[in-house]
Protein backbone atom coordinates (compact mmCIF):
# COMPACT_ATOMS: atom_id res chain seq x y z
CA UNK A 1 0.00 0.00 0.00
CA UNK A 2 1.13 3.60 -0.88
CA UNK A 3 1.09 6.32 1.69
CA UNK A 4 0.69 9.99 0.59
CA UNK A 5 -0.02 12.60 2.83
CA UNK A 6 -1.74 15.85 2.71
CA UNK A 7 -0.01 18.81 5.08
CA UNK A 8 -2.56 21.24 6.74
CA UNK A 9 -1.22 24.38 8.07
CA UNK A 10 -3.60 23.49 11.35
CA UNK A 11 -7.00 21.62 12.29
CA UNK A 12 -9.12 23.87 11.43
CA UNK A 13 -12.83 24.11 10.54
CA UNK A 14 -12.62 26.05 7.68
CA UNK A 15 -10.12 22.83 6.37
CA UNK A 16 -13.99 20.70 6.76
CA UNK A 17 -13.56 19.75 3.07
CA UNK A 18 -10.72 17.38 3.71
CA UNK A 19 -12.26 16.10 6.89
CA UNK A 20 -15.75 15.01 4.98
CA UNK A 21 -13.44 13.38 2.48
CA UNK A 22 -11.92 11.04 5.06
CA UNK A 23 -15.00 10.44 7.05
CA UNK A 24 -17.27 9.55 3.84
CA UNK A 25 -13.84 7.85 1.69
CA UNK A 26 -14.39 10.38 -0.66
CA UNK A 27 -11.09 9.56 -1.32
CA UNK A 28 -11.72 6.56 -3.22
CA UNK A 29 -11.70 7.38 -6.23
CA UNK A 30 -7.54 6.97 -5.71
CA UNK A 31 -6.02 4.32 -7.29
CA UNK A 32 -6.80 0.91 -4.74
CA UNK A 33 -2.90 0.92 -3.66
CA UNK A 34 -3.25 4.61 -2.68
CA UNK A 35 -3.89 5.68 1.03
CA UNK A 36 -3.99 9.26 2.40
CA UNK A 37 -3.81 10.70 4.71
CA UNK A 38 -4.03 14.27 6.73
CA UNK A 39 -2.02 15.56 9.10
CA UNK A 40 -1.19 19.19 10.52
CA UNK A 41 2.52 21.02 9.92
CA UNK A 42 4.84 20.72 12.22
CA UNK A 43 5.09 24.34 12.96
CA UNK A 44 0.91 25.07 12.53
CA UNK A 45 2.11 28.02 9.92
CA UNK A 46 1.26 28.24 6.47
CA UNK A 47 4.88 28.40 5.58
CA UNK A 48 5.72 25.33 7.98
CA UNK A 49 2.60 23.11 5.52
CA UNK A 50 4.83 24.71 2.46
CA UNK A 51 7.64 23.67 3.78
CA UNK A 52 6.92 20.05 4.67
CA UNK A 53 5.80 19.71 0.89
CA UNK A 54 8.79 20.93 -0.88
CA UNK A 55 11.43 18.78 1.83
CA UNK A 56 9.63 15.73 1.90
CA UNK A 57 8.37 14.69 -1.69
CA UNK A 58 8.58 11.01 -1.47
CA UNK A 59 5.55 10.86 0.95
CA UNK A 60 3.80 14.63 1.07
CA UNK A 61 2.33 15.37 -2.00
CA UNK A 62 -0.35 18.31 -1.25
CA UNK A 63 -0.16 20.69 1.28
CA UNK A 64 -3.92 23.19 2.13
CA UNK A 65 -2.50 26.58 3.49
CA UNK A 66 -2.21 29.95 2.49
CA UNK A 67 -1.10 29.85 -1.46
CA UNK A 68 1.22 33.09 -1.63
CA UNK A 69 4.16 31.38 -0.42
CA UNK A 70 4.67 30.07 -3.96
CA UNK A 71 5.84 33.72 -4.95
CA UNK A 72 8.78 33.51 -2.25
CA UNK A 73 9.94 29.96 -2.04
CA UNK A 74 13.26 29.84 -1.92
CA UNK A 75 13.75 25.89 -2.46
CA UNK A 76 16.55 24.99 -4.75
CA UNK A 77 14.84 21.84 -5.95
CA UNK A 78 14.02 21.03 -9.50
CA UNK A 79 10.38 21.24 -9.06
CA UNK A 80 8.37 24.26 -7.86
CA UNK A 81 5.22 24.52 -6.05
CA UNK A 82 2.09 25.22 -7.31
CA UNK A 83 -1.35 25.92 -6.56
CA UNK A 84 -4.15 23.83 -8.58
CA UNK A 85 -7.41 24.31 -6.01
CA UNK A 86 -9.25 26.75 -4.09
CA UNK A 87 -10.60 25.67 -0.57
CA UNK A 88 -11.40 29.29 1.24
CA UNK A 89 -12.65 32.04 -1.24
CA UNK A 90 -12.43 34.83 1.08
CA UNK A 91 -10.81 36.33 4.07
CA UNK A 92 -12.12 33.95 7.42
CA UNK A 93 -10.69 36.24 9.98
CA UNK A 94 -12.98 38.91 12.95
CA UNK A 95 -11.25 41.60 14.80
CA UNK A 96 -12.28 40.86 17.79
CA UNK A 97 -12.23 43.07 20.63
CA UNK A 98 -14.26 45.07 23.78
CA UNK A 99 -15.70 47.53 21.06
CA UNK A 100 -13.54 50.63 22.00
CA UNK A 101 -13.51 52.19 18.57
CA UNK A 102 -16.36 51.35 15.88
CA UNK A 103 -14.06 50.11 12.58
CA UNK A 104 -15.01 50.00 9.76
CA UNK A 105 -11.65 49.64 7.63
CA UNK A 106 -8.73 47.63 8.21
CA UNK A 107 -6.74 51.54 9.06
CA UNK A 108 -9.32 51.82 11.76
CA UNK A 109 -7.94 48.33 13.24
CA UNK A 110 -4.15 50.56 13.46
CA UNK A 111 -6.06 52.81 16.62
CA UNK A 112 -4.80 49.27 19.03
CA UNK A 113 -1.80 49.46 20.57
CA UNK A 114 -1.41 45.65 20.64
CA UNK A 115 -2.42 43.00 17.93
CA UNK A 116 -2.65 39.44 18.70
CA UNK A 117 -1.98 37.49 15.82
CA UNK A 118 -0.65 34.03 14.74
CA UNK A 119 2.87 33.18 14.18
CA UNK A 120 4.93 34.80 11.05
CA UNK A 121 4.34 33.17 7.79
CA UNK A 122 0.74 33.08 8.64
CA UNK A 123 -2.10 35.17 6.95
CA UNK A 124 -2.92 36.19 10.48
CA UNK A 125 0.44 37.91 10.92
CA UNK A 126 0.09 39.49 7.26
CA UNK A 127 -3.33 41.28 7.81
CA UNK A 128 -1.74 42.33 11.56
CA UNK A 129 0.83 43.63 9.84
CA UNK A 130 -0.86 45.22 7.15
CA UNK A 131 -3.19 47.24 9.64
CA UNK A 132 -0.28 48.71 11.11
CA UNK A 133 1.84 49.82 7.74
CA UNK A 134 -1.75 50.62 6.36
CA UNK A 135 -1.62 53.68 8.85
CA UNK A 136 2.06 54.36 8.81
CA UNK A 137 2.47 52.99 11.93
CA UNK A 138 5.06 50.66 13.60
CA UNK A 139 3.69 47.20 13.67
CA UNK A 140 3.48 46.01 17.14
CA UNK A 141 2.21 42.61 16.91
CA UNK A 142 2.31 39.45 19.61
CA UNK A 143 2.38 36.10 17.87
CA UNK A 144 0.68 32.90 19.71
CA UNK A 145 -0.25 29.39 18.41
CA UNK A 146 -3.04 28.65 16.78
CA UNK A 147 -6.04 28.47 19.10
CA UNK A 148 -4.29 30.56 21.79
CA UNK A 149 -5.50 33.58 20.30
CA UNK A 150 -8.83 34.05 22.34
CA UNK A 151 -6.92 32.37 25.69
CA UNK A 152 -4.72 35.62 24.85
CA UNK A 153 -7.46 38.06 24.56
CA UNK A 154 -8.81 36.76 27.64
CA UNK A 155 -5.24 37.17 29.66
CA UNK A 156 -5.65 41.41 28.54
CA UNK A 157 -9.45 41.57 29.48
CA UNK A 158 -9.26 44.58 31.24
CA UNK A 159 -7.26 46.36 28.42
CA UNK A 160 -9.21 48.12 26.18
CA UNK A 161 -5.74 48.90 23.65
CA UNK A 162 -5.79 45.43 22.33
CA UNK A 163 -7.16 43.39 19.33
CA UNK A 164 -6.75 39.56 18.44
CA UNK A 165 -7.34 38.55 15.03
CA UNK A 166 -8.92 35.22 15.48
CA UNK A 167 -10.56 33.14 12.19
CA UNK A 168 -12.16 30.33 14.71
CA UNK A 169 -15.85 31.01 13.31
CA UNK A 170 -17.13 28.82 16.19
CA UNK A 171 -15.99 30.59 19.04
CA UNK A 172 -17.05 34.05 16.91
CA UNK A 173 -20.10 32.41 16.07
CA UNK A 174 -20.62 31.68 19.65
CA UNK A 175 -19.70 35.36 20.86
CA UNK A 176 -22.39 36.84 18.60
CA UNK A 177 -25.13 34.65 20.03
CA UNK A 178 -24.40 34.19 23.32
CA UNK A 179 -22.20 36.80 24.43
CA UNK A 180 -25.05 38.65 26.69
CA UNK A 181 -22.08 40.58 28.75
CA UNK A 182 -20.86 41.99 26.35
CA UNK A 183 -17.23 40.70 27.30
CA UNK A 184 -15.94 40.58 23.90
CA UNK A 185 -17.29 42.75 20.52
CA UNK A 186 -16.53 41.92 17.11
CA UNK A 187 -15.08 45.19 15.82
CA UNK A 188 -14.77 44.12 11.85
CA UNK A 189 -15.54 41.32 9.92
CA UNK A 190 -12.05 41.07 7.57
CA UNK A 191 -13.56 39.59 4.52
CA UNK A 192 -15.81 43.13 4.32
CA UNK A 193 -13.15 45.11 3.90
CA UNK A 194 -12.16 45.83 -0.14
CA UNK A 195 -9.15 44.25 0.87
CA UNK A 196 -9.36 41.20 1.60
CA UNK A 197 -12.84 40.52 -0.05
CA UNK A 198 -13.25 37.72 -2.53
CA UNK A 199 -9.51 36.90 -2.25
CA UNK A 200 -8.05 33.24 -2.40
CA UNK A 201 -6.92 32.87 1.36
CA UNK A 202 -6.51 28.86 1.52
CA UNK A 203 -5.35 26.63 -1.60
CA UNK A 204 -4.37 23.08 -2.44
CA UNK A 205 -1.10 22.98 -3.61
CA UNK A 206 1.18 20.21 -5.27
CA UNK A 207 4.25 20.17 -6.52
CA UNK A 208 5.76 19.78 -10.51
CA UNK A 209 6.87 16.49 -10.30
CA UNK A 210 3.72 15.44 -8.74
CA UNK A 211 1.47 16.59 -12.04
CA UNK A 212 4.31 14.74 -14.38
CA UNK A 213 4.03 11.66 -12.46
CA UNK A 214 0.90 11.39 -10.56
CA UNK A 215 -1.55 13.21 -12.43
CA UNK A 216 -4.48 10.10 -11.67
CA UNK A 217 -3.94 10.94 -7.76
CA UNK A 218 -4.73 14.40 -8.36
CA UNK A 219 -7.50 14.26 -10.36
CA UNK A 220 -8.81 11.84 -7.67
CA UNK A 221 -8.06 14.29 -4.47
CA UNK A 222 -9.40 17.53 -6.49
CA UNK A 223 -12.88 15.62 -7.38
CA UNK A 224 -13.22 14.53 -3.66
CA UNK A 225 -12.29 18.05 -2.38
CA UNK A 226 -14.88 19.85 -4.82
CA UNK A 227 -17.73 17.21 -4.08
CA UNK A 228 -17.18 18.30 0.01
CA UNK A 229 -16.71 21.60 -0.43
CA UNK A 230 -20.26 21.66 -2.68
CA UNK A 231 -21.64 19.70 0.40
CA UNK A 232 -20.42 22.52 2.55
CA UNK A 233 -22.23 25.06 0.17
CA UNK A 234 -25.32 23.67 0.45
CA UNK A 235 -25.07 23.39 4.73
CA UNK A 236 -25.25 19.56 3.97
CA UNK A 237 -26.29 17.88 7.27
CA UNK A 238 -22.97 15.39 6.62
CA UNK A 239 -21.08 18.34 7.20
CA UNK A 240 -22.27 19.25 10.14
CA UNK A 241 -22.04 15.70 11.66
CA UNK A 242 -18.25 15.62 10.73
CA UNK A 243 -17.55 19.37 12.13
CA UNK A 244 -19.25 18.22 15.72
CA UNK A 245 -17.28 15.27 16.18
CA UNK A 246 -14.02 16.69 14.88
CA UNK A 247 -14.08 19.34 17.19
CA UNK A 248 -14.32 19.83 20.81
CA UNK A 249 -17.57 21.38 22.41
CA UNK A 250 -18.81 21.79 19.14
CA UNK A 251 -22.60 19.98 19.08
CA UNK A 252 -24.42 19.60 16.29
CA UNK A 253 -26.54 22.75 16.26
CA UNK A 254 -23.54 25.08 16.98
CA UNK A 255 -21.65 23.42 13.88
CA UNK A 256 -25.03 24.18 11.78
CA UNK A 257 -24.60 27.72 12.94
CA UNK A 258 -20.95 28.45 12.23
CA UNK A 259 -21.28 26.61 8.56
CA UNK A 260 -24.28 28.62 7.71
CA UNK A 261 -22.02 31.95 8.83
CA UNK A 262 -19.38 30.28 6.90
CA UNK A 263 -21.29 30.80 3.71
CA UNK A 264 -23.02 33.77 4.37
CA UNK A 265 -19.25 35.52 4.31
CA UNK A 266 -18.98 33.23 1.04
CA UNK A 267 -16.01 31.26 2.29
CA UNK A 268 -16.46 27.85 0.65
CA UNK A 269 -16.47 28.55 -3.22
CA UNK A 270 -18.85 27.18 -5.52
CA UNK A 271 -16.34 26.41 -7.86
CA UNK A 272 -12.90 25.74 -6.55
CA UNK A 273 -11.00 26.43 -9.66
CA UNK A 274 -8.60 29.46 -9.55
CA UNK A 275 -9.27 32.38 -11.48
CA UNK A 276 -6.78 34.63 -12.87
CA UNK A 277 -7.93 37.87 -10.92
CA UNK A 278 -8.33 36.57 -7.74
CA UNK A 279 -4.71 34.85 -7.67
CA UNK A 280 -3.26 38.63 -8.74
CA UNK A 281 -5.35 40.48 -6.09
CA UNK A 282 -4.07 37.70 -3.63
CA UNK A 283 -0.21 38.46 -4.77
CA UNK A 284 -0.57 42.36 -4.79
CA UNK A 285 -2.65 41.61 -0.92
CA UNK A 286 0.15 39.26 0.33
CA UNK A 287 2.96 41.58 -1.47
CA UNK A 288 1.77 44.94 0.78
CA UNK A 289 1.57 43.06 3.53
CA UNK A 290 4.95 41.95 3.84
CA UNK A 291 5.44 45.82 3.06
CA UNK A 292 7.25 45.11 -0.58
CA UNK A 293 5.82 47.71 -2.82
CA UNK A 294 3.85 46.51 -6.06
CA UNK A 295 5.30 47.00 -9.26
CA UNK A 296 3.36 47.08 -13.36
CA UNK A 297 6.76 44.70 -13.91
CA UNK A 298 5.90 42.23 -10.84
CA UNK A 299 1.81 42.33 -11.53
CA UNK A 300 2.65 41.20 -15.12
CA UNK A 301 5.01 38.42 -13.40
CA UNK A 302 2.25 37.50 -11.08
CA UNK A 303 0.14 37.27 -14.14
CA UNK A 304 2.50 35.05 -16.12
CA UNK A 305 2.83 32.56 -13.35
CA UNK A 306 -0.72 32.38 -13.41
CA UNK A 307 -0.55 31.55 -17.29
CA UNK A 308 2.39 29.43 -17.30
CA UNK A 309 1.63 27.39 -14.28
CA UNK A 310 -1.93 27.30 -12.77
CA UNK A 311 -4.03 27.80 -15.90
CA UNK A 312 -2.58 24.67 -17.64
CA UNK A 313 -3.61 22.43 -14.62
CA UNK A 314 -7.04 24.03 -14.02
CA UNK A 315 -7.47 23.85 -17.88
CA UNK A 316 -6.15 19.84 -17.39
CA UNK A 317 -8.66 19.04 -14.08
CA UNK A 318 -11.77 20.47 -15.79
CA UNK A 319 -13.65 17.09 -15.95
CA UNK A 320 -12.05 16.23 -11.66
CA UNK A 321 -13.83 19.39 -11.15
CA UNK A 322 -17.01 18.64 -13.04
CA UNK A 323 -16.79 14.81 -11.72
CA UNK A 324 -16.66 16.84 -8.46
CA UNK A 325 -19.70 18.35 -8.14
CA UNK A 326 -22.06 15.59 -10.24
CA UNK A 327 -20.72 12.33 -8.82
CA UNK A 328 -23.77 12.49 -5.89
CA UNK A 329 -27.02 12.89 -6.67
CA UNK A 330 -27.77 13.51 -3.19
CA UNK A 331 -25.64 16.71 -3.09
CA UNK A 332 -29.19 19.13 -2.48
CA UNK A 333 -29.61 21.50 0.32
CA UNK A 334 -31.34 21.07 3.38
CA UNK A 335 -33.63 23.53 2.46
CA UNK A 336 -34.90 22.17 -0.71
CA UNK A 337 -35.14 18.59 0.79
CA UNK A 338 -37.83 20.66 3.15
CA UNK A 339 -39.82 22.29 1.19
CA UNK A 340 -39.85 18.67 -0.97
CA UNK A 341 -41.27 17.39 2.33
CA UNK A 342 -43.42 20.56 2.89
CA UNK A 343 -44.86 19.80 -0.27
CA UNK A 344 -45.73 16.31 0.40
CA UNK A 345 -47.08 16.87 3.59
CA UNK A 346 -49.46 19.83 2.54
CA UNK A 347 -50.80 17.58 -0.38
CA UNK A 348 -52.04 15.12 1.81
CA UNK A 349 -53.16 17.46 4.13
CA UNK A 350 -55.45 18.69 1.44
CA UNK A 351 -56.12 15.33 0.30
CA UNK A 352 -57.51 14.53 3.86
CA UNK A 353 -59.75 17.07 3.81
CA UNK A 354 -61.18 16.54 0.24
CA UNK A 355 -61.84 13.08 1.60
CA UNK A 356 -63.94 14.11 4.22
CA UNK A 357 -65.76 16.76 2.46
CA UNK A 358 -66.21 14.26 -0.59
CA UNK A 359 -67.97 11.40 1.85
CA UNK A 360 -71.21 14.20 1.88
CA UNK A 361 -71.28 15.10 -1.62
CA UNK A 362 -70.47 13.12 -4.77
CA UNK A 363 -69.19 14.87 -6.84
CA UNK A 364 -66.91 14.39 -9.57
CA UNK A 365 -64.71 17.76 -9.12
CA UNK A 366 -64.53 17.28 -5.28
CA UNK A 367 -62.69 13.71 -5.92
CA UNK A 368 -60.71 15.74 -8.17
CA UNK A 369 -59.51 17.96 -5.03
CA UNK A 370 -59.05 14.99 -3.28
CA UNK A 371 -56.46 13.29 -5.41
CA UNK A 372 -54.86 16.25 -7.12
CA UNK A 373 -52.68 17.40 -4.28
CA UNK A 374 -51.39 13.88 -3.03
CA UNK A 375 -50.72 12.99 -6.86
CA UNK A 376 -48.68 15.94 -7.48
CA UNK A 377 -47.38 16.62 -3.55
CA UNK A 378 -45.72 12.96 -3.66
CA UNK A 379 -45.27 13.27 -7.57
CA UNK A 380 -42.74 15.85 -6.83
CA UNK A 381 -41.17 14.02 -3.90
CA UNK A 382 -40.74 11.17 -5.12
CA UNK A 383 -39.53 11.92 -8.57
CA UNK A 384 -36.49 13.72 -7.15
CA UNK A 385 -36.10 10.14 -4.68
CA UNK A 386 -35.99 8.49 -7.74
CA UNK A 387 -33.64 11.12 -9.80
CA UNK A 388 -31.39 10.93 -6.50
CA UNK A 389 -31.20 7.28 -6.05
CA UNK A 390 -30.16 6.56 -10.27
CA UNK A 391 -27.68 9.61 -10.31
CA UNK A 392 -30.06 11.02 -13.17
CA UNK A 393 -28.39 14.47 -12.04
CA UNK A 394 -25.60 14.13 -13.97
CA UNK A 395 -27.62 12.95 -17.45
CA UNK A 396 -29.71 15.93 -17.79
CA UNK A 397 -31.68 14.56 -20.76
CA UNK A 398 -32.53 11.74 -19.16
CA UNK A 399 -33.48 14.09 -15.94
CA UNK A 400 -36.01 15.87 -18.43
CA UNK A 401 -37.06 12.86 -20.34
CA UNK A 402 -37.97 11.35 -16.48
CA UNK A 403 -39.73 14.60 -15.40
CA UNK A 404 -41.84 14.12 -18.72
CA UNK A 405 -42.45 11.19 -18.52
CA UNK A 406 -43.72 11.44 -14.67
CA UNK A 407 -45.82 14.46 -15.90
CA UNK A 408 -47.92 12.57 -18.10
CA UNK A 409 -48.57 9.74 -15.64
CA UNK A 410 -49.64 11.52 -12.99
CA UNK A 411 -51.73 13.58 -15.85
CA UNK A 412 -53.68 10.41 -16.89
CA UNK A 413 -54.05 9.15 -13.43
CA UNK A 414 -55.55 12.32 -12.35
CA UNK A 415 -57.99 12.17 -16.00
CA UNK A 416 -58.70 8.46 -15.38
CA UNK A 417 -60.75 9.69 -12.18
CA UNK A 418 -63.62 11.01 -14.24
CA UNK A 419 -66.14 8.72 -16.19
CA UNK A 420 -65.42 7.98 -19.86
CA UNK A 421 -66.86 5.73 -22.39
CA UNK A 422 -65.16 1.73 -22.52
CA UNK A 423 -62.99 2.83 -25.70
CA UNK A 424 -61.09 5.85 -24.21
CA UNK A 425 -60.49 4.21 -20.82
CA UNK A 426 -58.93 1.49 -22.84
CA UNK A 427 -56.77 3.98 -24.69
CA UNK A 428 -55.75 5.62 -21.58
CA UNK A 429 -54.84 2.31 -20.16
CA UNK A 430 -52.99 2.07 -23.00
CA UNK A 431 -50.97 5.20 -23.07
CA UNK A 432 -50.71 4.61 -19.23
CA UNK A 433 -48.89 1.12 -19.68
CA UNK A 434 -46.41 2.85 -22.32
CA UNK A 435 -45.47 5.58 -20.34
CA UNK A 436 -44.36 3.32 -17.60
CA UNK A 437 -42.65 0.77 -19.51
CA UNK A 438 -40.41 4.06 -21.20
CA UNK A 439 -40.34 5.03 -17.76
CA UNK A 440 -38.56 1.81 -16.83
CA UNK A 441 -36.43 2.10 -19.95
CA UNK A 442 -35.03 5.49 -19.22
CA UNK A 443 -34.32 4.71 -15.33
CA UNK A 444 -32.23 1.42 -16.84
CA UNK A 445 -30.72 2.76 -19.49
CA UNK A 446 -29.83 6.36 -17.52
CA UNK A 447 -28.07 3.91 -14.60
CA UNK A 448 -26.16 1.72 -17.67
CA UNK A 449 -24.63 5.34 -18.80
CA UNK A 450 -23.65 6.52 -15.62
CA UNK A 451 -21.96 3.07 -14.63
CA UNK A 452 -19.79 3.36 -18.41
């Protein structure tokens, strides 16, 4: 068995992708001798997860951290580092504070004496930093582990002067809901700022040698990745049952919560491949930040690297991506599977009382209102059961032909309820029995194309 691993910069639950993968064997779509695993770098920086991929190749082959460490990789190796994946499409990270000041842009933030912040080589320590230069002030920054940052915050409660960046979107979705003392504030939500807005903050990344020679494996990880992340999208109850066991004193209806605020701030992208304008914006971001001024010469190299190196793969993985998002038919939202059940349960509501009204009077257009609503109500339900369970999602004829061909059953069953002469029942017992049999053919032959 072969062992590759994927390097996280930390647990995190923004990282939730990778952890449905594992829990659900997303994953196997990897060759059967392939194994992978996940594990957190060594140092919990996004540098340390860059690191571990470019000085270890024979067993790391992806690392998920903060992509602009590409542009300053020093690594004399052959191969270079590249990313081919978005997982986080915009800046996770709340100033978080007692609400001294009201802020409302990142040279607000620069009023604090103090910002609490995660190690160097983190994008933590790049916004901190950028706050302060923002304002033409002299970054004064303390740097703590990752999850320290609110034990931090706490240790300076009584001191108005300073701010902790945190990204934990449990604890901050906690604080808003349940902070009635007001201990804590959120002063500004990052990702509003024009700054950091709709910017790749957390990639895949694999190295050159690994697209020459492995180019099967990562096909396989980048249509597992995009199928969780669309389950993330859509607040898929999976994902909430992975984020409340993964991580501590986080129950089910608090991991709801935070995922929900997850994609309200449109974290998790919809499509995870990397455009050309948000991996420039994220150089020129990650460039000012480490206070090295932005050049036309270096934009045009940023572009270029994009063209040379990123484009070509994305161009390459269109079909993992694709594969991604059609390979379950069960990927719907919550929110449609209740109103599908809403649906079903007001028919036959109606039906019920149609029923009893119907008992009293016989009439033809009263058994009409009787059966109506339960035909459609569970003709709708149980038409997207049956779209789910053959993977007719990814055949859209055959989704249409199926619709169709439901219509016109549920049509005649509904017409069959008034009285006709002997010859047209007959021909709509006809028409009935052909519509199912073609019914039966497209479910078979739908299944037979999706197995090819």
């Amino acid at each position: 068995m072969r062992e590759i691993e994927i390097v996280q910069m930390a647990s995190h639950f923004l990282y939730l992708p990778l952890y449905v993968c594992q829990e659900y064997n997303f994953f196997d779509l990897l060759p059967p001798n392939v194994k992978v695993n996940v594990r957190s770098s060594v140092e919990r920086t996004d540098e340390g997860a860059l690191d571990d991929l470019m000085s270890n190749p024979e067993k790391v082959k992806f690392a998920v951290c903060d992509p602009s460490g590409v542009l300053y990789d020093n690594n004399k190796a052959s191969f270079r580092p590249i990313p081919i994946m978005a997982l986080v499409n915009n800046t996770a990270f709340w100033a978080v504070n007692h609400g001294k000041y009201n802020s409302r842009t990142l040279q607000d933030l620069a009023r604090y004496d103090k910002i609490i912040a995660f190690k160097k080589g983190t994008t933590s320590y790049e916004i901190a930093n950028r706050i302060y230069t923002s304002a033409n002030k002299k970054p004064n920054i303390k740097s703590v582990g990752s999850k320290q940052e609110l034990v931090a915050l706490r240790e300076h409660s009584d001191d108005d002067s300073v701010l902790v960046l945190s990204n934990d979107i449990v604890w901050i979705d906690a604080l808003v809901k349940e902070n009635k003392d007001q201990e804590f504030r959120i002063d500004l939500d990052i990702s509003n700022t024009p700054e950091y807005h709709n910017i790749l903050t957390t990639a895949l990344l694999t190295r050159s040698d690994v697209i020459e020679q492995d180019f099967d494996i990562i096909e396989a990880i980048v249509a597992a990745l995009q199928k969780a992340i669309t389950l993330c999208v859509f607040d898929d109850e999976r994902v909430v049952k992975v984020a409340s066991r993964r991580f501590e004193n986080t129950h089910e209806e608090l991991a709801s919560s935070a995922l929900q605020r997850a994609n309200e701030s449109s974290l998790f992208p919809a499509s995870a491949k990397i455009t050309k304008a948000q991996w420039v914006k994220k150089c020129i971001v990650s460039s000012d930040a480490r206070n090295k001024k932005v050049t036309n010469d270096q934009i045009l190299q940023f572009e270029a690297f994009y063209e040379e190196k990123i484009k070509p793969i994305s161009i390459r993985l269109d079909n993992a991506f694709k594969r991604g998002v059609n390979t379950d038919g069960s990927i719907i939202s919550n929110k449609k599977e209740k109103l599908l059940l809403g649906v079903l349960t007001g028919s036959i509501a109606l039906a019920l009382i149609g029923l009893l009204v119907s008992v009293s009077i016989n009439k033809a257009y009263l058994k009409v209102f009787t059966f109506v609503p339960a035909v459609i109500g569970a003709g709708i339900y149980i038409s997207e059961k049956i779209i789910d369970y053959f993977d007719l999602r990814q055949n859209l004829t055959f989704c249409y032909i199926h619709y169709s061909l439901f219509s016109v059953i549920a049509s005649i069953l509904i017409i069959s309820l008034f009285p006709f002469s002997e010859s047209f029942s007959q021909l709509l017992v006809t028409v009935l029995s052909i519509s199912f049999a073609s019914e039966l053919f497209v479910l078979n032959l739908s299944r037979h194309v999706n197995e090819k």
